[in-house]
PDB file of N, CA and C in Angstrom:
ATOM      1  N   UNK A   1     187.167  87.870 124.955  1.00  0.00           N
ATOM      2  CA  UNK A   1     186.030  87.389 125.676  1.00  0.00           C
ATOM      3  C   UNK A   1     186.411  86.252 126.608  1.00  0.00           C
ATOM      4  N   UNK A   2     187.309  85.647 126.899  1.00  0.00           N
ATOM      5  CA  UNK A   2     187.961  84.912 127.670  1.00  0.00           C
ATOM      6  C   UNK A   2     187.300  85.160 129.216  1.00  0.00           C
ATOM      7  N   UNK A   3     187.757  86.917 129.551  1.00  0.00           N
ATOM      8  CA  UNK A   3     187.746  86.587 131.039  1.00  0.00           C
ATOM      9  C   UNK A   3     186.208  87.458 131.348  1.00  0.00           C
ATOM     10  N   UNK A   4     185.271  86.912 130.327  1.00  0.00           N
ATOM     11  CA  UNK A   4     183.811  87.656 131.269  1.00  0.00           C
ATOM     12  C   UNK A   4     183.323  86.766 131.575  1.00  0.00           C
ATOM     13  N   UNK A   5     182.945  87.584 132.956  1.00  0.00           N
ATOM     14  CA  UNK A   5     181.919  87.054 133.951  1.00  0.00           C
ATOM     15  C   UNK A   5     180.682  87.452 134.081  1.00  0.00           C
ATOM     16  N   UNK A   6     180.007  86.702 134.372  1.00  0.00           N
ATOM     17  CA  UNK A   6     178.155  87.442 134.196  1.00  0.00           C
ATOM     18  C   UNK A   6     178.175  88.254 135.701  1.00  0.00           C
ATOM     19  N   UNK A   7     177.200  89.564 135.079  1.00  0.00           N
ATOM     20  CA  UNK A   7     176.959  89.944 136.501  1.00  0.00           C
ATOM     21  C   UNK A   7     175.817  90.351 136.691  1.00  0.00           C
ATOM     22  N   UNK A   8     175.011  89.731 135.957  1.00  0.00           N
ATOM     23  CA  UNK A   8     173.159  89.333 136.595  1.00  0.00           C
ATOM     24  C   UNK A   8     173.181  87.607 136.800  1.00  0.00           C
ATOM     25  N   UNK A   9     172.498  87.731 137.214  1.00  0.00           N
ATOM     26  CA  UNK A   9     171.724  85.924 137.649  1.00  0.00           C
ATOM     27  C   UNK A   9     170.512  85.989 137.036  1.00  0.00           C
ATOM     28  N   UNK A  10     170.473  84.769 136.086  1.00  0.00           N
ATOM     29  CA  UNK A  10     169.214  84.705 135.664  1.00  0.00           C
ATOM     30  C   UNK A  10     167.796  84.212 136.748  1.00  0.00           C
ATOM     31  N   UNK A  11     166.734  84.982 136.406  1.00  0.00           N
ATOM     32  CA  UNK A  11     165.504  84.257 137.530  1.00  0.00           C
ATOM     33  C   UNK A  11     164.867  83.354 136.711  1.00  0.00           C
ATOM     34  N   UNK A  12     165.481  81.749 137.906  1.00  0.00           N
ATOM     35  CA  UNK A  12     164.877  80.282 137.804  1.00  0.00           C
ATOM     36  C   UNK A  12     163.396  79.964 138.422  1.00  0.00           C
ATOM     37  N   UNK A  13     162.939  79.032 137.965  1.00  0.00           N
ATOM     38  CA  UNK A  13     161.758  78.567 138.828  1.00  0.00           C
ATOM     39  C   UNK A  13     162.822  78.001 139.455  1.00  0.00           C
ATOM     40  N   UNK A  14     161.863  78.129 141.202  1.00  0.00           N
ATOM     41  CA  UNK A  14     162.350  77.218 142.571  1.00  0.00           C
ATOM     42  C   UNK A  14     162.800  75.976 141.740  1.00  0.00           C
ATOM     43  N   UNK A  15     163.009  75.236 143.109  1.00  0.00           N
ATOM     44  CA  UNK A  15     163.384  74.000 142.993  1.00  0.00           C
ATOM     45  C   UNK A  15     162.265  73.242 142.956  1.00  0.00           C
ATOM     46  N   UNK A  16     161.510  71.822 142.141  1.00  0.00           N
ATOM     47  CA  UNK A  16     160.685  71.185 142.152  1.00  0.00           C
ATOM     48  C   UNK A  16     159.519  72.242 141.355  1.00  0.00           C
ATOM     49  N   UNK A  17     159.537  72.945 141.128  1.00  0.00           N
ATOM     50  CA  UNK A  17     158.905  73.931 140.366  1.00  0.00           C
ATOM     51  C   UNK A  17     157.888  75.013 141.086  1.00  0.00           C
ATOM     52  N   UNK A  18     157.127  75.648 140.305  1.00  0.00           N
ATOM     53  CA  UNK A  18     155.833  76.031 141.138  1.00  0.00           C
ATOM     54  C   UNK A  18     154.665  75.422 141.486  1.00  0.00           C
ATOM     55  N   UNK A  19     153.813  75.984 142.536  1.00  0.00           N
ATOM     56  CA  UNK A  19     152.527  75.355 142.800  1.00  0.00           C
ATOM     57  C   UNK A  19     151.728  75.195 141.848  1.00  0.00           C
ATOM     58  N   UNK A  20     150.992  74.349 141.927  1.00  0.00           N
ATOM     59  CA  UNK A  20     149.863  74.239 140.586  1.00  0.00           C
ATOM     60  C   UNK A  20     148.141  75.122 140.997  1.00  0.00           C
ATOM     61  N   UNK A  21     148.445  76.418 139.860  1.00  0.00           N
ATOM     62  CA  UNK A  21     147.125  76.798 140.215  1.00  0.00           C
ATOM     63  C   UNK A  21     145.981  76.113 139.813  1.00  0.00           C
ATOM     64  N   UNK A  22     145.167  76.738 140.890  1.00  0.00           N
ATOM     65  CA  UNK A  22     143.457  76.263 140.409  1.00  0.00           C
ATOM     66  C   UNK A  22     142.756  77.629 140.122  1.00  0.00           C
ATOM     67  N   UNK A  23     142.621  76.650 138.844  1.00  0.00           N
ATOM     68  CA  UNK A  23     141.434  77.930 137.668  1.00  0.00           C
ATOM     69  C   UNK A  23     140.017  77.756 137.833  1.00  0.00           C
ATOM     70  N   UNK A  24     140.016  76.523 138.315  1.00  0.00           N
ATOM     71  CA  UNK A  24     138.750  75.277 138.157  1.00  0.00           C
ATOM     72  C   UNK A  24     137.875  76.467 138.492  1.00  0.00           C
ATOM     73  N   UNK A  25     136.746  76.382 138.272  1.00  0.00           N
ATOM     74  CA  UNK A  25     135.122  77.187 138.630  1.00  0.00           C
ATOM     75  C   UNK A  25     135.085  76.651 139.622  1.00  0.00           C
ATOM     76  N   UNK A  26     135.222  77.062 141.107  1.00  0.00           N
ATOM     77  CA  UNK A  26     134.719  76.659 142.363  1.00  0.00           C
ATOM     78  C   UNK A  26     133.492  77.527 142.973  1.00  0.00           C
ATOM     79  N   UNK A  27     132.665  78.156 142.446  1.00  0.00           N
ATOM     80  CA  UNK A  27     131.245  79.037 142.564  1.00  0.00           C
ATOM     81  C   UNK A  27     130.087  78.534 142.042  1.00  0.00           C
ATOM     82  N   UNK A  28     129.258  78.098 141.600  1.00  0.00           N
ATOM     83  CA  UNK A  28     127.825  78.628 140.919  1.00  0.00           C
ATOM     84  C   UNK A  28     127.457  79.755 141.529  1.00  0.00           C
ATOM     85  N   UNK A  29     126.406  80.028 140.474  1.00  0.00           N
ATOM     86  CA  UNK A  29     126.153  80.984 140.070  1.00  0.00           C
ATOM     87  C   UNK A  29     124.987  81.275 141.118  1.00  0.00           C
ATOM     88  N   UNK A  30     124.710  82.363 141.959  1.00  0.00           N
ATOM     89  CA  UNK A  30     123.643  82.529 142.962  1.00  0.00           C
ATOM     90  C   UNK A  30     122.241  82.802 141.839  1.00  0.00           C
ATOM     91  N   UNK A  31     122.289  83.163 141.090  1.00  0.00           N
ATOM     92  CA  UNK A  31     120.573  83.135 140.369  1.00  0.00           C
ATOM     93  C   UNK A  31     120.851  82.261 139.117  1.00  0.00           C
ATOM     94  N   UNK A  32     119.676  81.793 138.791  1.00  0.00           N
ATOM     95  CA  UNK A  32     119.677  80.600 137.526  1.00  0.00           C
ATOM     96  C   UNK A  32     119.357  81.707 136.615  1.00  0.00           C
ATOM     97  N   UNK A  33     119.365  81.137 135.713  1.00  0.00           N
ATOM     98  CA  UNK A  33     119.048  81.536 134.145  1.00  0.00           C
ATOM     99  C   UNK A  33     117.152  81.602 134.093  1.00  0.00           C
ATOM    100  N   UNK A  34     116.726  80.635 134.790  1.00  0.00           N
ATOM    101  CA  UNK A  34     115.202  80.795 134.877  1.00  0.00           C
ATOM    102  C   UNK A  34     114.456  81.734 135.466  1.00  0.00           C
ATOM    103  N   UNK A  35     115.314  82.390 136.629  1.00  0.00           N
ATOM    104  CA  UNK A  35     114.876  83.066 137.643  1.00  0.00           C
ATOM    105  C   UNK A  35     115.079  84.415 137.216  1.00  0.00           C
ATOM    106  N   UNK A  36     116.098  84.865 136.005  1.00  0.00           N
ATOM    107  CA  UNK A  36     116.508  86.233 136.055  1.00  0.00           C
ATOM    108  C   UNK A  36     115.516  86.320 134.589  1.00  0.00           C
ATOM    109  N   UNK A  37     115.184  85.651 133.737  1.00  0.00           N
ATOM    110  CA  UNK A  37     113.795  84.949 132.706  1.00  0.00           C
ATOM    111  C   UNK A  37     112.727  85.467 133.421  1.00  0.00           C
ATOM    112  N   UNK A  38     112.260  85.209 134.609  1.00  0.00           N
ATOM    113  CA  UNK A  38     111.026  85.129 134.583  1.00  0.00           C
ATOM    114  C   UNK A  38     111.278  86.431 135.824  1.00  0.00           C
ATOM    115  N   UNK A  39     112.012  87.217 136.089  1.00  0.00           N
ATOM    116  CA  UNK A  39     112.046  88.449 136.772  1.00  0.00           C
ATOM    117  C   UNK A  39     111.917  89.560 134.486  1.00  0.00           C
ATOM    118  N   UNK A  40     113.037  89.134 134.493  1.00  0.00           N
ATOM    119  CA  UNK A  40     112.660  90.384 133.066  1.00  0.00           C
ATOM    120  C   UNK A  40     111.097  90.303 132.598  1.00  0.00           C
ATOM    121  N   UNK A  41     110.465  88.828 132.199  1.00  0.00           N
ATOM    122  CA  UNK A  41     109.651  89.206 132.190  1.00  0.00           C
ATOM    123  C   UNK A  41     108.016  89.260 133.077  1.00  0.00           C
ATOM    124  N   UNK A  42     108.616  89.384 134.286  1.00  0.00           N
ATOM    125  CA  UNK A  42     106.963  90.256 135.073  1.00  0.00           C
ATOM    126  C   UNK A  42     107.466  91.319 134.928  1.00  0.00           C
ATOM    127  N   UNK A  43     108.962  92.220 135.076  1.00  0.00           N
ATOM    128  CA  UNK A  43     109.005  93.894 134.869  1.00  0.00           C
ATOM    129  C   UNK A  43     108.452  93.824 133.520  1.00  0.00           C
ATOM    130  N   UNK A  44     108.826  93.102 132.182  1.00  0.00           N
ATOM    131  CA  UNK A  44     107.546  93.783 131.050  1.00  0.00           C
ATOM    132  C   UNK A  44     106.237  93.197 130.929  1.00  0.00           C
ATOM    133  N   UNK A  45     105.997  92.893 131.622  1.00  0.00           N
ATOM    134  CA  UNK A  45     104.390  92.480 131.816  1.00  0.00           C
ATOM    135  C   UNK A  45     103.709  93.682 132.507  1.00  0.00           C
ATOM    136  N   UNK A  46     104.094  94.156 133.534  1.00  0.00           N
ATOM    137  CA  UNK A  46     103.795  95.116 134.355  1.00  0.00           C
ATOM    138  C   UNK A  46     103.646  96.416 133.660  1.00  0.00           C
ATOM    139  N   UNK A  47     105.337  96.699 132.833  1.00  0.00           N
ATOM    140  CA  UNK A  47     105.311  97.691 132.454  1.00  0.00           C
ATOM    141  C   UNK A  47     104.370  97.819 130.971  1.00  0.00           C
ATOM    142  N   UNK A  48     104.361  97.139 130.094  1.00  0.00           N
ATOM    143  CA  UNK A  48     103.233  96.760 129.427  1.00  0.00           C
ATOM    144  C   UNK A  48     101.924  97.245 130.011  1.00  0.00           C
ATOM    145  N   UNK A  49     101.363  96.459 130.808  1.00  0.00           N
ATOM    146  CA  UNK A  49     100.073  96.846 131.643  1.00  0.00           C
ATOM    147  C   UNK A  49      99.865  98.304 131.667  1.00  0.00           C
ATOM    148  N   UNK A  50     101.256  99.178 132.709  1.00  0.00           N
ATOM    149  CA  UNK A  50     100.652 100.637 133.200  1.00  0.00           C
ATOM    150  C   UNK A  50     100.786 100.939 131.836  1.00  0.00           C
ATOM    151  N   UNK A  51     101.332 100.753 130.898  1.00  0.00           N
ATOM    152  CA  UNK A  51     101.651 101.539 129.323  1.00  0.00           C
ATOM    153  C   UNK A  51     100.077 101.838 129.020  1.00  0.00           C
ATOM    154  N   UNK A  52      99.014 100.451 128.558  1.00  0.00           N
ATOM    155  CA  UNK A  52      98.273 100.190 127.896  1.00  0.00           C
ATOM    156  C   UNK A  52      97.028 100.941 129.172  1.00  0.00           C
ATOM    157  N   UNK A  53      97.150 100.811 129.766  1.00  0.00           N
ATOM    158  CA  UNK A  53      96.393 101.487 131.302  1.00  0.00           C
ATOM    159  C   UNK A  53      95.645 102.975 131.014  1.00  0.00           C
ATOM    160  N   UNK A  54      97.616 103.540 130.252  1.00  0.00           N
ATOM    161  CA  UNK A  54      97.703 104.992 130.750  1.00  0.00           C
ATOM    162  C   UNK A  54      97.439 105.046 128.888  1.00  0.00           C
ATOM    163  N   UNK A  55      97.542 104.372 128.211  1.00  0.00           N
ATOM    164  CA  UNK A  55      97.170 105.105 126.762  1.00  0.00           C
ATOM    165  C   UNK A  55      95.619 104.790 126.583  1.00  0.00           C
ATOM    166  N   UNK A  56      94.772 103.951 127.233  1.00  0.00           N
ATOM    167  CA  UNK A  56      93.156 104.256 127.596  1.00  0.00           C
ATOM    168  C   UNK A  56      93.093 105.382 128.239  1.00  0.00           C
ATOM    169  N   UNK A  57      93.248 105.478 129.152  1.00  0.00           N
ATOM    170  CA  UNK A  57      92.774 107.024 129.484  1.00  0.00           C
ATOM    171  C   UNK A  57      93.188 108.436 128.706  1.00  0.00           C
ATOM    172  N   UNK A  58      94.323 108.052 128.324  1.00  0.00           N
ATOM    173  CA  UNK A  58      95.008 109.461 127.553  1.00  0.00           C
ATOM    174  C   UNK A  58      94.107 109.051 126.284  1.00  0.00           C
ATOM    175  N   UNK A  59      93.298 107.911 125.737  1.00  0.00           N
ATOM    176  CA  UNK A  59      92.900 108.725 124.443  1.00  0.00           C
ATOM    177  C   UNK A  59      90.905 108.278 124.888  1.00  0.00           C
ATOM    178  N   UNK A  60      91.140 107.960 126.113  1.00  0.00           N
ATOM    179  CA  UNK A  60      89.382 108.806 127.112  1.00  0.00           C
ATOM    180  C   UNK A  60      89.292 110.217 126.727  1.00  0.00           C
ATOM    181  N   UNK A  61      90.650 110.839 127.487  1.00  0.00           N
ATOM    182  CA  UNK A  61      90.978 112.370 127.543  1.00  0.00           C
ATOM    183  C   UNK A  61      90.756 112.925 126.394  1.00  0.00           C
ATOM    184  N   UNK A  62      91.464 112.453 125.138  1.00  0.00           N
ATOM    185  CA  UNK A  62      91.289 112.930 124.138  1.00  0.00           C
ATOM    186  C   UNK A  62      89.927 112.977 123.067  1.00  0.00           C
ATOM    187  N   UNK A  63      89.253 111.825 123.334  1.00  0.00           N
ATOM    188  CA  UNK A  63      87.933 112.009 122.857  1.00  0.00           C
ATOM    189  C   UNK A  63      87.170 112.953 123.517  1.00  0.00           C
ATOM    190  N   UNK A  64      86.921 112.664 124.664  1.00  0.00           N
ATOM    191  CA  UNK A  64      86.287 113.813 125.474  1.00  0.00           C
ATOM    192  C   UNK A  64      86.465 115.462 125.033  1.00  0.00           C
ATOM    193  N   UNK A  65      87.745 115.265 124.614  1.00  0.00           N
ATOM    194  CA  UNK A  65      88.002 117.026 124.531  1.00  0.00           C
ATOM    195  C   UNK A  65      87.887 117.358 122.783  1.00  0.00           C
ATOM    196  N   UNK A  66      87.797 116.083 122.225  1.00  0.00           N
ATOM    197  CA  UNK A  66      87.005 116.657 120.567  1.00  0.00           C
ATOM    198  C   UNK A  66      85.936 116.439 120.674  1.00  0.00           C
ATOM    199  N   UNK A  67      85.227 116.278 121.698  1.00  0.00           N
ATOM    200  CA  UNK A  67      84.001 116.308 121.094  1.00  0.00           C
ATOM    201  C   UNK A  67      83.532 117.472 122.315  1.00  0.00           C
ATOM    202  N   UNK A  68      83.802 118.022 123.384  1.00  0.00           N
ATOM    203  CA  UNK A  68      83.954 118.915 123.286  1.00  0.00           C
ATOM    204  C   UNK A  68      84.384 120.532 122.686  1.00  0.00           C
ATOM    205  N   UNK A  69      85.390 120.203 122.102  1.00  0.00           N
ATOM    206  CA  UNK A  69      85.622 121.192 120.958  1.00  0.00           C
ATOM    207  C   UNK A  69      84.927 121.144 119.892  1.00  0.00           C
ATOM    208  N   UNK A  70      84.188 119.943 119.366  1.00  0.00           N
ATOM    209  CA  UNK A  70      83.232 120.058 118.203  1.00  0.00           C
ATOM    210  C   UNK A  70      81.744 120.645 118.454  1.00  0.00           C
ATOM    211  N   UNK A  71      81.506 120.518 120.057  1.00  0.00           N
ATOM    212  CA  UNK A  71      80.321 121.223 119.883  1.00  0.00           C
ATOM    213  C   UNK A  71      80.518 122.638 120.794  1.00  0.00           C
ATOM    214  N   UNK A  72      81.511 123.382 121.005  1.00  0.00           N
ATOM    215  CA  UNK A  72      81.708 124.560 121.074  1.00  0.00           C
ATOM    216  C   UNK A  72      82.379 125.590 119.864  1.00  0.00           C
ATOM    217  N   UNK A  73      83.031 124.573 118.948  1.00  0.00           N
ATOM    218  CA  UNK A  73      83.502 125.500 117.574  1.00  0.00           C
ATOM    219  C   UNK A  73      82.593 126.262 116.787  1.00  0.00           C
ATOM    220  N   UNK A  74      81.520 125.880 116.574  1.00  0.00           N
ATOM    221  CA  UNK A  74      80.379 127.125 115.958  1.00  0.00           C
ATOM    222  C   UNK A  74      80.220 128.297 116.459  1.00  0.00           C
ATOM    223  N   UNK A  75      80.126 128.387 117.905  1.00  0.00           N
ATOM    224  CA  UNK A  75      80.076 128.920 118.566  1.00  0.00           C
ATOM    225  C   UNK A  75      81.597 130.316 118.290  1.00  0.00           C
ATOM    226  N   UNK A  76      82.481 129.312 118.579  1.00  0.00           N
ATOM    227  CA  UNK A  76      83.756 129.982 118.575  1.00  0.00           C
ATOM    228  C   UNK A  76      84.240 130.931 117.164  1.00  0.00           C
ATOM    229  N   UNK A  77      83.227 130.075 116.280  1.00  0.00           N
ATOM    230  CA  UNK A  77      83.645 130.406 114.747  1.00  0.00           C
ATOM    231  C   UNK A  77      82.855 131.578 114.513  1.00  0.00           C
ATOM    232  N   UNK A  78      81.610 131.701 114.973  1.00  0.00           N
ATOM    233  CA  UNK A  78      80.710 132.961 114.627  1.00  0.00           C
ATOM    234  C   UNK A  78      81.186 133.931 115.456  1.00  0.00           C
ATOM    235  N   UNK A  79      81.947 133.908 116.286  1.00  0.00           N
ATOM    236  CA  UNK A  79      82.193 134.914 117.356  1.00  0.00           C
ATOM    237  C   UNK A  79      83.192 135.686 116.460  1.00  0.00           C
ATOM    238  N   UNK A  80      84.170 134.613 115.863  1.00  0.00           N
ATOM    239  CA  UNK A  80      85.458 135.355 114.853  1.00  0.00           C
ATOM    240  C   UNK A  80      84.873 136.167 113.773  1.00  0.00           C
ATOM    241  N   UNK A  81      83.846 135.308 113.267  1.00  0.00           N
ATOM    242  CA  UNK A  81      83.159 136.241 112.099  1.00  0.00           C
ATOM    243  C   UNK A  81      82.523 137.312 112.395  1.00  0.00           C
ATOM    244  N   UNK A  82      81.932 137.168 113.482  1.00  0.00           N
ATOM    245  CA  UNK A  82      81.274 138.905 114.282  1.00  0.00           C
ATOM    246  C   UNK A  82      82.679 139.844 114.129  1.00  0.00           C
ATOM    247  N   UNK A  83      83.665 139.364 114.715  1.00  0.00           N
ATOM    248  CA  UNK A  83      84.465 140.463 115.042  1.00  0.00           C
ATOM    249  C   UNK A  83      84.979 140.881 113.593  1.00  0.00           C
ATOM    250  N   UNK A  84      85.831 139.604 112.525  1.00  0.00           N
ATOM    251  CA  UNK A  84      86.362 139.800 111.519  1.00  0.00           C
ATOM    252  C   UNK A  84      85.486 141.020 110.499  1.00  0.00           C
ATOM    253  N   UNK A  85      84.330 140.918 110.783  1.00  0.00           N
ATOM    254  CA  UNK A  85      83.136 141.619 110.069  1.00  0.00           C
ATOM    255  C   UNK A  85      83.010 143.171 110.162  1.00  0.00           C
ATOM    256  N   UNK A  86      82.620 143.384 111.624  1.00  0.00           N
ATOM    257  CA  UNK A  86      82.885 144.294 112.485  1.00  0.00           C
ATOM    258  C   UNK A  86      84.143 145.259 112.253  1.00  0.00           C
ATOM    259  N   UNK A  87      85.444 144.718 111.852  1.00  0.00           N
ATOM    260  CA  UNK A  87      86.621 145.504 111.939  1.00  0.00           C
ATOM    261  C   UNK A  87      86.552 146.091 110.961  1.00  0.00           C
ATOM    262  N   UNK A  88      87.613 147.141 110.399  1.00  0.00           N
ATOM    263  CA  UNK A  88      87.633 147.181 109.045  1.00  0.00           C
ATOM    264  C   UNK A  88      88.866 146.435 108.112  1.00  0.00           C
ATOM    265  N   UNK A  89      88.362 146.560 107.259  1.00  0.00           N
ATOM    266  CA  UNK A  89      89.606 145.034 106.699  1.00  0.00           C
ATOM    267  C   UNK A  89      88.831 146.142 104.913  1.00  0.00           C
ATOM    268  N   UNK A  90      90.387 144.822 104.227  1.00  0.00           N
ATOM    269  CA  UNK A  90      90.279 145.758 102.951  1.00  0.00           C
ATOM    270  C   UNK A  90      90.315 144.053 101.957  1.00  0.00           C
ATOM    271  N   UNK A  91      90.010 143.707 101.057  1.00  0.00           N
ATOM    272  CA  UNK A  91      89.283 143.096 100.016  1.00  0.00           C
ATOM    273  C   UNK A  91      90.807 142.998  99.508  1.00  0.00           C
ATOM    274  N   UNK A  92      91.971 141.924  99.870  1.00  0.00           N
ATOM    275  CA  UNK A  92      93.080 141.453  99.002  1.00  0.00           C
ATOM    276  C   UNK A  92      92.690 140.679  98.141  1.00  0.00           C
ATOM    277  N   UNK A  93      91.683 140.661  97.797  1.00  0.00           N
ATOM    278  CA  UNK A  93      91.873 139.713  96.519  1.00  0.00           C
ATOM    279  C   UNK A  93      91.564 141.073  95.034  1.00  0.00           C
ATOM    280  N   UNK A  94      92.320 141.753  94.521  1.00  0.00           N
ATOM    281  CA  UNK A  94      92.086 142.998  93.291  1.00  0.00           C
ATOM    282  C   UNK A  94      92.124 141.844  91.715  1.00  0.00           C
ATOM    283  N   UNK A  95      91.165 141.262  91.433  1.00  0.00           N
ATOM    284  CA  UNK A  95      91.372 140.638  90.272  1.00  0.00           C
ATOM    285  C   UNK A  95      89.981 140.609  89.847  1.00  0.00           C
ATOM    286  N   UNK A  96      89.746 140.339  88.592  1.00  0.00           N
ATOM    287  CA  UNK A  96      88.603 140.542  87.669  1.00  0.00           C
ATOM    288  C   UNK A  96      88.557 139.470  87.332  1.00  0.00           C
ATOM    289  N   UNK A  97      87.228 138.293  87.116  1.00  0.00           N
ATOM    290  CA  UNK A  97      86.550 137.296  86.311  1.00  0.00           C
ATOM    291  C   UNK A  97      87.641 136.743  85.165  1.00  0.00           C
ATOM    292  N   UNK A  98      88.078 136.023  84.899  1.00  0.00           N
ATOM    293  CA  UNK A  98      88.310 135.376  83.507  1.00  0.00           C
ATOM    294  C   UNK A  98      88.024 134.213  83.439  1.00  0.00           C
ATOM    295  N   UNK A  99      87.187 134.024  81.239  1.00  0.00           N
ATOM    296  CA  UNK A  99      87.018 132.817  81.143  1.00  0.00           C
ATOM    297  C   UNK A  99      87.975 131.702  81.469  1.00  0.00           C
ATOM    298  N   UNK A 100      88.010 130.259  81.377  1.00  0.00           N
ATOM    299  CA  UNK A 100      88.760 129.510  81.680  1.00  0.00           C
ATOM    300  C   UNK A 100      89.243 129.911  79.966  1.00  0.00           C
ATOM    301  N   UNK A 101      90.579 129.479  79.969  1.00  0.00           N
ATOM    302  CA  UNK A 101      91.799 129.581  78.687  1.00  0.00           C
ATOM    303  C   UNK A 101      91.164 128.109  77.947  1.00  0.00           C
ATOM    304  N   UNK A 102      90.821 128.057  76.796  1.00  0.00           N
ATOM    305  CA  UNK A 102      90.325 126.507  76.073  1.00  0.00           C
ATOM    306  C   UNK A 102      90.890 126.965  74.624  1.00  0.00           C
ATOM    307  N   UNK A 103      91.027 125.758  73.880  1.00  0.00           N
ATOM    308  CA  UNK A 103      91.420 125.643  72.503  1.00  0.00           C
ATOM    309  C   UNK A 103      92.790 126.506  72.127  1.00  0.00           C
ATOM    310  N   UNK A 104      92.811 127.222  70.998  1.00  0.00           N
ATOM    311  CA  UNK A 104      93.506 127.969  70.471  1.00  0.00           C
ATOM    312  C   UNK A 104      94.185 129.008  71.304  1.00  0.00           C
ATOM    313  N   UNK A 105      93.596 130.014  72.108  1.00  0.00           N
ATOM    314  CA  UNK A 105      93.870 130.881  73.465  1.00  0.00           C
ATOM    315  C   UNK A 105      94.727 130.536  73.927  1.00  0.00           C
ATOM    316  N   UNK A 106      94.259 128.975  74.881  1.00  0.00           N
ATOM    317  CA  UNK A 106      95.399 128.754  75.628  1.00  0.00           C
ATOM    318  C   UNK A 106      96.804 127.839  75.427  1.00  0.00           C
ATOM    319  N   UNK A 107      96.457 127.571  74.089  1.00  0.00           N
ATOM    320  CA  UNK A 107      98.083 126.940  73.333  1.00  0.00           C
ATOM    321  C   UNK A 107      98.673 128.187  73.031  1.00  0.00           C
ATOM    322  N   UNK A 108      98.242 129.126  72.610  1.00  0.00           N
ATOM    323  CA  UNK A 108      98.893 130.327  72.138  1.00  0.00           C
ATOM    324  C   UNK A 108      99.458 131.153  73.460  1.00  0.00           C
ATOM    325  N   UNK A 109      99.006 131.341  74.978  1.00  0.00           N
ATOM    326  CA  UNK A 109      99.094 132.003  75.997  1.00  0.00           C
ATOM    327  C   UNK A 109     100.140 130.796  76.231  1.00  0.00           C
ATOM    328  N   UNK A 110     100.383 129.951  76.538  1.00  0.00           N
ATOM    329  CA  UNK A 110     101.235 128.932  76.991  1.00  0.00           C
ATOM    330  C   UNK A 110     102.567 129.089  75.943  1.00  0.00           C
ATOM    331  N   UNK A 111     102.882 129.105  74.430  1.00  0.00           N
ATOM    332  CA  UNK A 111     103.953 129.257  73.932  1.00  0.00           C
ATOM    333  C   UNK A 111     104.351 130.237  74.019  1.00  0.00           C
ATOM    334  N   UNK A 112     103.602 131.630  74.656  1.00  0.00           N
ATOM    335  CA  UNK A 112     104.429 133.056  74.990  1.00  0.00           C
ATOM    336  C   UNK A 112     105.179 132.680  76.126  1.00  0.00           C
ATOM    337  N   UNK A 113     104.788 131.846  76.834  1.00  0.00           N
ATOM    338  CA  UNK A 113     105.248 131.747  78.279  1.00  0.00           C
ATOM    339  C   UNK A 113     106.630 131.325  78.184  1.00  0.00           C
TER     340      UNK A 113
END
């Protein structure tokens, strides 16, 4: 190791060193903190408003149309029973009367089960 020679150059700072940066905050800020406050809230004030605006009328709408439908459903209902009447149709219910199961009966019908 006697006869080596370097054959990169290390990279120095210049001479007298480098410039001194500036980090410093040289801006403010174009809107305050109050101003972007009181923009959020008139958009929910507003939007609030048309909300509450539009859910009065949508449940105007909706009363209006039950109580419309309440005094045309009789109407609507006897019309079904004319027809249901009218057709022929067959009696699904095939079952016969029984007493209700009481006392002895129905402890005994229940332990077959």
């Amino acid at each position: 190791m006697v006869g080596f020679r370097q054959k990169w150059v290390q990279d120095l700072p210049p001479a007298g060193g480098f410039p001194k940066l500036t980090y410093a905050r040289t801006s403010t800020s174009p809107i305050s903190g109050a101003s972007i406050f009181a923009g959020v809230f008139t958009v929910m004030a507003i939007g609030t408003y048309i909300f509450f605006e539009d859910k009065i009328k949508r449940n105007a709408r909706e009363e209006e149309e039950k109580r419309r439908l309440s005094m045309i459903l009789p109407i609507l209902q006897a019309e079904n029973d004319i027809n249901f009447l009218a057709s022929p149709h067959q009696n699904v219910y095939y079952t016969r009367w029984m007493p209700p199961q009481t006392g002895k009966r129905a402890v005994a019908l229940l332990r077959d089960l």
